[in-house]
C-alpha atoms as a PDB file:
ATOM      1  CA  UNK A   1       9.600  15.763  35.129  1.00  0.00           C
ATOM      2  CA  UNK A   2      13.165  16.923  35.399  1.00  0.00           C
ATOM      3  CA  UNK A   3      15.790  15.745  32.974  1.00  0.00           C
ATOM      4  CA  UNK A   4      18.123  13.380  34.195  1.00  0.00           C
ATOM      5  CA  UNK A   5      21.857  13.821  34.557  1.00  0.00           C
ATOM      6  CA  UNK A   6      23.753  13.427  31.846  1.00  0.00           C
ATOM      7  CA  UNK A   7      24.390   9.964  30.765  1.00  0.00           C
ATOM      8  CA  UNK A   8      28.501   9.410  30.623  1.00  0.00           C
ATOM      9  CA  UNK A   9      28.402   5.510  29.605  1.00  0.00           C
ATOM     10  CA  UNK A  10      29.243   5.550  25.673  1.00  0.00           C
ATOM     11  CA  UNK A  11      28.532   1.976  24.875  1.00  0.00           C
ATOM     12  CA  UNK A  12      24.694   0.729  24.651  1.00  0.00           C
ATOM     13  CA  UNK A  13      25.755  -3.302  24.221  1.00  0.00           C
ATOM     14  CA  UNK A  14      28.752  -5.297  22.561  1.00  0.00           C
ATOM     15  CA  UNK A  15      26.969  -8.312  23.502  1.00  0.00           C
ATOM     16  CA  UNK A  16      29.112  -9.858  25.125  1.00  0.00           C
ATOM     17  CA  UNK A  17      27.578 -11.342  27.979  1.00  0.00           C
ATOM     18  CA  UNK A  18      25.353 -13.059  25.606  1.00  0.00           C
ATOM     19  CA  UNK A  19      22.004 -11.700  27.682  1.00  0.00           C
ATOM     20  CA  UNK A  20      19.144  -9.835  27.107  1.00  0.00           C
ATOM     21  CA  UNK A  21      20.210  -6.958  29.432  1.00  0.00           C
ATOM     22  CA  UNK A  22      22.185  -3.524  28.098  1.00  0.00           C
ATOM     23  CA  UNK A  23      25.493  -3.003  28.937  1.00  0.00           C
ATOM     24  CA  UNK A  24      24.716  -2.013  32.735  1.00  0.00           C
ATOM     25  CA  UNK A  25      26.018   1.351  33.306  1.00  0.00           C
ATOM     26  CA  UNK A  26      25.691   3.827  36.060  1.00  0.00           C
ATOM     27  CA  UNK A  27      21.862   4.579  36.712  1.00  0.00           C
ATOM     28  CA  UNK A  28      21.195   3.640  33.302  1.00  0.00           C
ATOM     29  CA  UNK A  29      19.631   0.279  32.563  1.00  0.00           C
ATOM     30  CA  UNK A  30      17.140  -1.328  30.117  1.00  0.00           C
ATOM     31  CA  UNK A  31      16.329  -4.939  28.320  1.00  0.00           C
ATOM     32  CA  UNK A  32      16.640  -6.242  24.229  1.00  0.00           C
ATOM     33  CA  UNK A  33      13.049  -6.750  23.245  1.00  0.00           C
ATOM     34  CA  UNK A  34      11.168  -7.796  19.850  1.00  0.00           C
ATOM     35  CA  UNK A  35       8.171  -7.528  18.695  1.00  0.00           C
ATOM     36  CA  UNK A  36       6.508  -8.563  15.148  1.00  0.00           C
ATOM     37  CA  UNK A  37       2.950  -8.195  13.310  1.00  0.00           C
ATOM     38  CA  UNK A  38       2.667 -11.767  14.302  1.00  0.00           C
ATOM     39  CA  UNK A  39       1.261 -12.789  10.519  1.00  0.00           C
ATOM     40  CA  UNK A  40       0.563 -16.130  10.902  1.00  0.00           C
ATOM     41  CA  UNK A  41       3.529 -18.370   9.679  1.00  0.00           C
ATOM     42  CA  UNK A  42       6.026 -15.278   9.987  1.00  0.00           C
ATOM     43  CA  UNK A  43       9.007 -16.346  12.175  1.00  0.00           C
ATOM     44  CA  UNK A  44      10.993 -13.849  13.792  1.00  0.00           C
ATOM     45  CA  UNK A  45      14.455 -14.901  15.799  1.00  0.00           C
ATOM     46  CA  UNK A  46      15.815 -13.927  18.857  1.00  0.00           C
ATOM     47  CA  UNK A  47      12.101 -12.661  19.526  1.00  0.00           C
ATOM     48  CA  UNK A  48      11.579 -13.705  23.540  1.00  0.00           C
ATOM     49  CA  UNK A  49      14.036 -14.051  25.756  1.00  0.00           C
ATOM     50  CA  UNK A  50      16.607 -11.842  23.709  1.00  0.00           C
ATOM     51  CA  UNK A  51      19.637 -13.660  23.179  1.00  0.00           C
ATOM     52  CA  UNK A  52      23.213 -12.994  21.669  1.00  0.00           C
ATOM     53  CA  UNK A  53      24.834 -15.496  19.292  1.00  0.00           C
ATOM     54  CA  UNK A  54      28.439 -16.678  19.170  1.00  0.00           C
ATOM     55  CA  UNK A  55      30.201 -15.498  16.480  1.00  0.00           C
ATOM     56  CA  UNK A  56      31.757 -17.587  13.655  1.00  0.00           C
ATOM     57  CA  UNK A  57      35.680 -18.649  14.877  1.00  0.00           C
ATOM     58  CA  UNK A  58      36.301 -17.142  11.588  1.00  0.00           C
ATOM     59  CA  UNK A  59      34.764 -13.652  12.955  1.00  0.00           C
ATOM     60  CA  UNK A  60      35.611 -14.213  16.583  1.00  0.00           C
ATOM     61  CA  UNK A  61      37.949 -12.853  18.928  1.00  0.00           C
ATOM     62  CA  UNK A  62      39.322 -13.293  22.077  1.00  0.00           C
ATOM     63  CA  UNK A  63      37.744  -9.258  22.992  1.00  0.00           C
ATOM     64  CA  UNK A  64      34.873 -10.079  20.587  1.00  0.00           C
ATOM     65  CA  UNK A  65      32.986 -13.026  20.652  1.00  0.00           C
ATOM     66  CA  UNK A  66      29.159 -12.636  20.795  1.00  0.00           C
ATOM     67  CA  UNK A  67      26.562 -10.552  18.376  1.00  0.00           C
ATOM     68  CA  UNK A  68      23.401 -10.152  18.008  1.00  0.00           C
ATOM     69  CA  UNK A  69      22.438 -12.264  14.976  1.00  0.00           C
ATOM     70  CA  UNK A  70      18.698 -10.886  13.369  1.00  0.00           C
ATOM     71  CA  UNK A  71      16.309 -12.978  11.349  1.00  0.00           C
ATOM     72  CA  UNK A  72      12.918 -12.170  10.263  1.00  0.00           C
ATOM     73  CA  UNK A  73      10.548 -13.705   7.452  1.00  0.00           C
ATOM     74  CA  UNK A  74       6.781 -13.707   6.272  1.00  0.00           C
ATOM     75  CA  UNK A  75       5.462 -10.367   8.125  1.00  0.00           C
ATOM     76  CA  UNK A  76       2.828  -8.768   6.224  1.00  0.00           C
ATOM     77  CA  UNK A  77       1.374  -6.039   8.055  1.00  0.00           C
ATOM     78  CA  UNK A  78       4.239  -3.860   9.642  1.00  0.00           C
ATOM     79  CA  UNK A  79       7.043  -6.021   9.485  1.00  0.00           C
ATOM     80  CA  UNK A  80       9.600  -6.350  12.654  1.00  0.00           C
ATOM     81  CA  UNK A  81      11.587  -4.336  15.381  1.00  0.00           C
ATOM     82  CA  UNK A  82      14.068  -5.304  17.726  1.00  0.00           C
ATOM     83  CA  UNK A  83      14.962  -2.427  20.436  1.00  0.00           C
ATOM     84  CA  UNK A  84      16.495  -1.909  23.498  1.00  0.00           C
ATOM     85  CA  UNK A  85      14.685   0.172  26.259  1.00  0.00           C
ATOM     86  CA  UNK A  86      16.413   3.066  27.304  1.00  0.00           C
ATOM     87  CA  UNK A  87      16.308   4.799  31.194  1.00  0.00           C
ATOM     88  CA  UNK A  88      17.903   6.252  33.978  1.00  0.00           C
ATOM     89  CA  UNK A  89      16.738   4.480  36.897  1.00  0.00           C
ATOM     90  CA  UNK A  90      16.748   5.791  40.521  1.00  0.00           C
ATOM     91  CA  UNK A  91      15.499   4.478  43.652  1.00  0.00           C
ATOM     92  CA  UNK A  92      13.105   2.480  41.430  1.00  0.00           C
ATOM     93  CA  UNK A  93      11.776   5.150  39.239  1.00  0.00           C
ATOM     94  CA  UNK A  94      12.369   5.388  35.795  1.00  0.00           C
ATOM     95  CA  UNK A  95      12.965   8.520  33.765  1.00  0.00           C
ATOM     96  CA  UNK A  96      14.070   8.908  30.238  1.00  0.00           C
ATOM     97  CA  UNK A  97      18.051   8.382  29.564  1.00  0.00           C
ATOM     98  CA  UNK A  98      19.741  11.999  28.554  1.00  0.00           C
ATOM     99  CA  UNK A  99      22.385  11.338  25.887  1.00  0.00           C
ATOM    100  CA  UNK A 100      22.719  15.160  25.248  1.00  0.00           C
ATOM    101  CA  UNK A 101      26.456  14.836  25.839  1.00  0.00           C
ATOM    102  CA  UNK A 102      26.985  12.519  22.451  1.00  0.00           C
ATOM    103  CA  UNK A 103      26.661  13.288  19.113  1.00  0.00           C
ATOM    104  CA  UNK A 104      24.842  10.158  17.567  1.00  0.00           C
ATOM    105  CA  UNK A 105      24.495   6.340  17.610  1.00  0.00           C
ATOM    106  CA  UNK A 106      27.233   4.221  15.332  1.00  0.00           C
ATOM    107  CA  UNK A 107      27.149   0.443  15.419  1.00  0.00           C
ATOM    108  CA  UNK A 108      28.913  -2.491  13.247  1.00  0.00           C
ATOM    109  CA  UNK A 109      26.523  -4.722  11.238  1.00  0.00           C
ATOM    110  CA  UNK A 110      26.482  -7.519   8.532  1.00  0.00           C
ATOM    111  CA  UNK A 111      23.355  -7.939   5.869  1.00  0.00           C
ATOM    112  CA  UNK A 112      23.087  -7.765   3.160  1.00  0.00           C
ATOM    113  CA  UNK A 113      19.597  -5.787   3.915  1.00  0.00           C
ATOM    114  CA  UNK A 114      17.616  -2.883   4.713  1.00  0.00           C
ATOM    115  CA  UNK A 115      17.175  -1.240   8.010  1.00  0.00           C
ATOM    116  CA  UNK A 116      15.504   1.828   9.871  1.00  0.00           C
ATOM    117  CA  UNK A 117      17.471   2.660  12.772  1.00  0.00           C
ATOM    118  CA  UNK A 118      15.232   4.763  15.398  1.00  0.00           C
ATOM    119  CA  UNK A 119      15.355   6.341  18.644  1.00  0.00           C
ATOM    120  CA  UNK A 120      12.193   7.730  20.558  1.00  0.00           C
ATOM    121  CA  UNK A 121      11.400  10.296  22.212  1.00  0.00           C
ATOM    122  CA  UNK A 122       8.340  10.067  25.283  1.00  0.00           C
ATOM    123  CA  UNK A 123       6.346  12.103  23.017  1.00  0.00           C
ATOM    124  CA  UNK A 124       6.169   9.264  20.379  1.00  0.00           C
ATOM    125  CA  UNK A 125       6.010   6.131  22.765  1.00  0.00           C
ATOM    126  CA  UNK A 126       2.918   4.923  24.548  1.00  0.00           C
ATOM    127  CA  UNK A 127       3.001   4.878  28.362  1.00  0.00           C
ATOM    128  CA  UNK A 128       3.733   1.112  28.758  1.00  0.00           C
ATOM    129  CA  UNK A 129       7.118   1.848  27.084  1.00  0.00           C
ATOM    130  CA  UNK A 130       8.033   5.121  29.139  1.00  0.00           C
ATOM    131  CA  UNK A 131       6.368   7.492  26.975  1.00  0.00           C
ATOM    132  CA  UNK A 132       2.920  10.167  27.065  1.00  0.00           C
ATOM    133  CA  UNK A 133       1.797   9.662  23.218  1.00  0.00           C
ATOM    134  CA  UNK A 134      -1.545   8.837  22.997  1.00  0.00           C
ATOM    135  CA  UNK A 135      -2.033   8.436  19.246  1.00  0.00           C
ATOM    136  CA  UNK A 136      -0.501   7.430  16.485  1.00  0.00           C
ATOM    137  CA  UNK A 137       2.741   6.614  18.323  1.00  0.00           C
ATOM    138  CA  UNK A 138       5.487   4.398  17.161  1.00  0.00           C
ATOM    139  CA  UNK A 139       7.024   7.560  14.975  1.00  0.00           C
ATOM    140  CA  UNK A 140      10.130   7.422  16.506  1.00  0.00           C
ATOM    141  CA  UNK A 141      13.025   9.388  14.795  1.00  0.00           C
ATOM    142  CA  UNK A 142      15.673   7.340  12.619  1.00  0.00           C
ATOM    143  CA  UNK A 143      18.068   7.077   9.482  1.00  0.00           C
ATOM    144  CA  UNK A 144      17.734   4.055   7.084  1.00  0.00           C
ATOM    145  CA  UNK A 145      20.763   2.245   6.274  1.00  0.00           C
ATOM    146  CA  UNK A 146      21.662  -0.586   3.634  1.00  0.00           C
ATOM    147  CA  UNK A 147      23.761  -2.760   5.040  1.00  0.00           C
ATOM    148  CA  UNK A 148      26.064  -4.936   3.109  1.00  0.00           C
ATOM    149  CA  UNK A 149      27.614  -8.608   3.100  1.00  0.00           C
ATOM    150  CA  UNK A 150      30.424  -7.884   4.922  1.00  0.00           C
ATOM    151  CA  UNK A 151      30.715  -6.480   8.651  1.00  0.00           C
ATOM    152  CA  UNK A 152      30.976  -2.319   7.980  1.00  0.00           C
ATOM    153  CA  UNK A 153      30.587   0.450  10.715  1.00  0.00           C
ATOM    154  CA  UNK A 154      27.365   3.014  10.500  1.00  0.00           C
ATOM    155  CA  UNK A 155      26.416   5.971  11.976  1.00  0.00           C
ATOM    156  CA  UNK A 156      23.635   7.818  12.824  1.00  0.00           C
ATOM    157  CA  UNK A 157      24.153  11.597  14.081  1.00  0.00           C
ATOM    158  CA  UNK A 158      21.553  13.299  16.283  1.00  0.00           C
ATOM    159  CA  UNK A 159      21.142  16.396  13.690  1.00  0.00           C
ATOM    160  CA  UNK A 160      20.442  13.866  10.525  1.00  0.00           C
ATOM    161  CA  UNK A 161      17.548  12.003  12.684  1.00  0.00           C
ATOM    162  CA  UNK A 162      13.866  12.519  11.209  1.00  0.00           C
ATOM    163  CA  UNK A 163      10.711  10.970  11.577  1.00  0.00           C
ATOM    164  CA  UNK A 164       8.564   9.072   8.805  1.00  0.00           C
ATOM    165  CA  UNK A 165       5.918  11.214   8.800  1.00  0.00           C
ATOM    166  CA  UNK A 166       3.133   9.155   9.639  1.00  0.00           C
ATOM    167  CA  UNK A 167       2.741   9.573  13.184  1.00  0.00           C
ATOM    168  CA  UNK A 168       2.034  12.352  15.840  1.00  0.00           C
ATOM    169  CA  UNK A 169       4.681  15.090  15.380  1.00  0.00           C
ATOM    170  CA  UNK A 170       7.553  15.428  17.694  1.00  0.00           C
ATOM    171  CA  UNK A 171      11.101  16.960  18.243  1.00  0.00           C
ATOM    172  CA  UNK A 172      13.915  15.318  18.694  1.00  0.00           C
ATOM    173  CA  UNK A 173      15.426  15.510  21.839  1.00  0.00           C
ATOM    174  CA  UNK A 174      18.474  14.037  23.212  1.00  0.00           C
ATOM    175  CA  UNK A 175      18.086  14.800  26.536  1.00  0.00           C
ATOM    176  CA  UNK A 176      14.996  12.899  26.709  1.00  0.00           C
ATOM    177  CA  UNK A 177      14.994   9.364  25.253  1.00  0.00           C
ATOM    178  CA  UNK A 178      13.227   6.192  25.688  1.00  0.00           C
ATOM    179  CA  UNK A 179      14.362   2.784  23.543  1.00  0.00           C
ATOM    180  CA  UNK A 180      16.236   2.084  20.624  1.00  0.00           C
ATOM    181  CA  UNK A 181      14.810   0.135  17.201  1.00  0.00           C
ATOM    182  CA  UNK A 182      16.007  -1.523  14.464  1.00  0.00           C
ATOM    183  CA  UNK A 183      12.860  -1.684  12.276  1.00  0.00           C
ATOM    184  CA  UNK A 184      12.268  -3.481   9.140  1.00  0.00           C
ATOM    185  CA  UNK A 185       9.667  -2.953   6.972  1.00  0.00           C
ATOM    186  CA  UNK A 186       7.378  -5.359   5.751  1.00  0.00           C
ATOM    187  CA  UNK A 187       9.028  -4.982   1.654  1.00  0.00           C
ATOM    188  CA  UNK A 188      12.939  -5.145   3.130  1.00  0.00           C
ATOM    189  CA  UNK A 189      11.809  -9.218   4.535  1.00  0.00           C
ATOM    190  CA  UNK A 190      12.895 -11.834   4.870  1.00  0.00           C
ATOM    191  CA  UNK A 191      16.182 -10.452   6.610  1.00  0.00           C
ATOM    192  CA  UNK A 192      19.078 -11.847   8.200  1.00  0.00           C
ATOM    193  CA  UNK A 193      21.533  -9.382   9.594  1.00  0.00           C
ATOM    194  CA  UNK A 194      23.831  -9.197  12.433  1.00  0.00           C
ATOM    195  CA  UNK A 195      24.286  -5.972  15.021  1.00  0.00           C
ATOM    196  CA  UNK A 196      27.306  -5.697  16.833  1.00  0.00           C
ATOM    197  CA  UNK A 197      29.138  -3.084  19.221  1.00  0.00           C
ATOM    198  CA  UNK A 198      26.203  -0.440  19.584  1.00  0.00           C
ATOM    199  CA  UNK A 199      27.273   2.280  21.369  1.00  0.00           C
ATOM    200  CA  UNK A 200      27.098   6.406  21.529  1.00  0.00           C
ATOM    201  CA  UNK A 201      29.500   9.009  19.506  1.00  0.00           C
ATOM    202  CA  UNK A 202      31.243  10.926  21.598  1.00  0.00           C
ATOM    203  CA  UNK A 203      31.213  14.510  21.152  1.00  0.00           C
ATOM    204  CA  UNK A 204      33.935  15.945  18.626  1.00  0.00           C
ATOM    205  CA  UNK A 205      34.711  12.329  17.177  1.00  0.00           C
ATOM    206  CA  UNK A 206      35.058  12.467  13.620  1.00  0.00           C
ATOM    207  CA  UNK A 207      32.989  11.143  11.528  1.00  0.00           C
ATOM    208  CA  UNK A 208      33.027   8.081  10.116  1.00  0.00           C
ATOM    209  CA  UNK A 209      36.130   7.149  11.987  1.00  0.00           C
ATOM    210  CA  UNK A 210      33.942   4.333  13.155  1.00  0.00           C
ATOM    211  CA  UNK A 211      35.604   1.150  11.886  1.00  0.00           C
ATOM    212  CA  UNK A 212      39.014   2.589  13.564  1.00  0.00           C
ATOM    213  CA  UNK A 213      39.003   1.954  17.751  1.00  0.00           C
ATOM    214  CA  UNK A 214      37.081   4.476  19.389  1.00  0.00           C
ATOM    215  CA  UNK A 215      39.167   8.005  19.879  1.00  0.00           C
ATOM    216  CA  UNK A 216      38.923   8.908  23.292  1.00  0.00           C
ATOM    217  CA  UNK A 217      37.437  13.023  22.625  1.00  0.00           C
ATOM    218  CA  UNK A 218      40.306  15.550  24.225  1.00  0.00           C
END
């Protein structure tokens, strides 16, 4: 189908209405989700509904009080992902979001711990998440990051994305995209992170400004 209009809304979810719902934006909507190998024992938190946490009153303020607050232990086969799907929804119908007019994901995090950050394409992502990929799908596009101990900004820039390499080929596209992950890896468990203000670079923001308020681009 046709690409959809341009998606304006820069933030993807601060949280803070503590749900399992996106920030709603203009024709743009999608839900929190997690999934896990399901290795028996393994315990995986929020996993179903998707739920924010309070923050620590040491951490909290009045503007930011909620996070999402990650745990994950004794997966063996795959490990874990937690994601957020992504669409442009009209009349019903859903199409894949179009964040051609940014320049990347950034996000603020706590670990310490090891994560792949991914966004998919259709061509990676079966049809009961939005996608056409019929085999070996799940190869979504993404930049690993260590987080550390303390909260720190990150940043992941649409030309840096790649895939892993293990699944069906496929070029990144910002104009067509389906969901969000943050994947662990069965060797990076247990984890226990928290995710916090996720939201889209603007265009011509520099880089790494991230920890600084968000520059308004000219």
């Amino acid at each position: 189908g046709k690409d959809g209009p341009v998606s304006d809304a820069q933030l993807i979810d601060d949280f803070e209405d503590g749900n399992d719902r996106i920030f709603k934006a203009f024709q743009r909507d999608g839900f929190w989700f997690a999934a896990s190998d399901k290795t028996e024992g393994s315990t995986i938190t929020p996993f179903a509904p998707f739920a924010a946490e309070l923050l620590s009153a040491a951490e909290s303020t009045k503007d930011n009080r909620y996070a999402a607050h990650l745990t994950a232990a004794g997966e063996k086969d795959w490990g874990v992902v937690w994601g957020a799907q992504l669409s442009w929804t009209r009349e019903g119908i859903k199409c894949p979001l179009n964040v051609s007019g940014f320049a990347g994901i950034r996000f603020r995090a706590k670990g310490p711990g090891k994560i792949r950050l991914s966004i998919a394409v259709p061509e990676v992502t079966p049809k009961d998440g939005g996608g056409n990929c019929a085999e070996r799908c799940y190869d979504a596009h993404g930049k690993i990051f260590l987080l550390g101990n303390a909260w720190d900004s990150y940043e992941m820039r649409w030309e840096k994305v790649q895939q892993a390499g293990w699944g069906t080929e496929a070029r990144f596209t910002p104009e067509r995209v389906v969901n969000l992950g943050i994947n662990v890896n069965v060797k990076d468990l247990p984890i226990d992170l928290w995710i916090d203000d996720v939201e889209l670079i603007p265009k011509g923001a520099p880089a790494s400004a991230a920890s600084a308020p968000a520059a308004k681009a000219p």
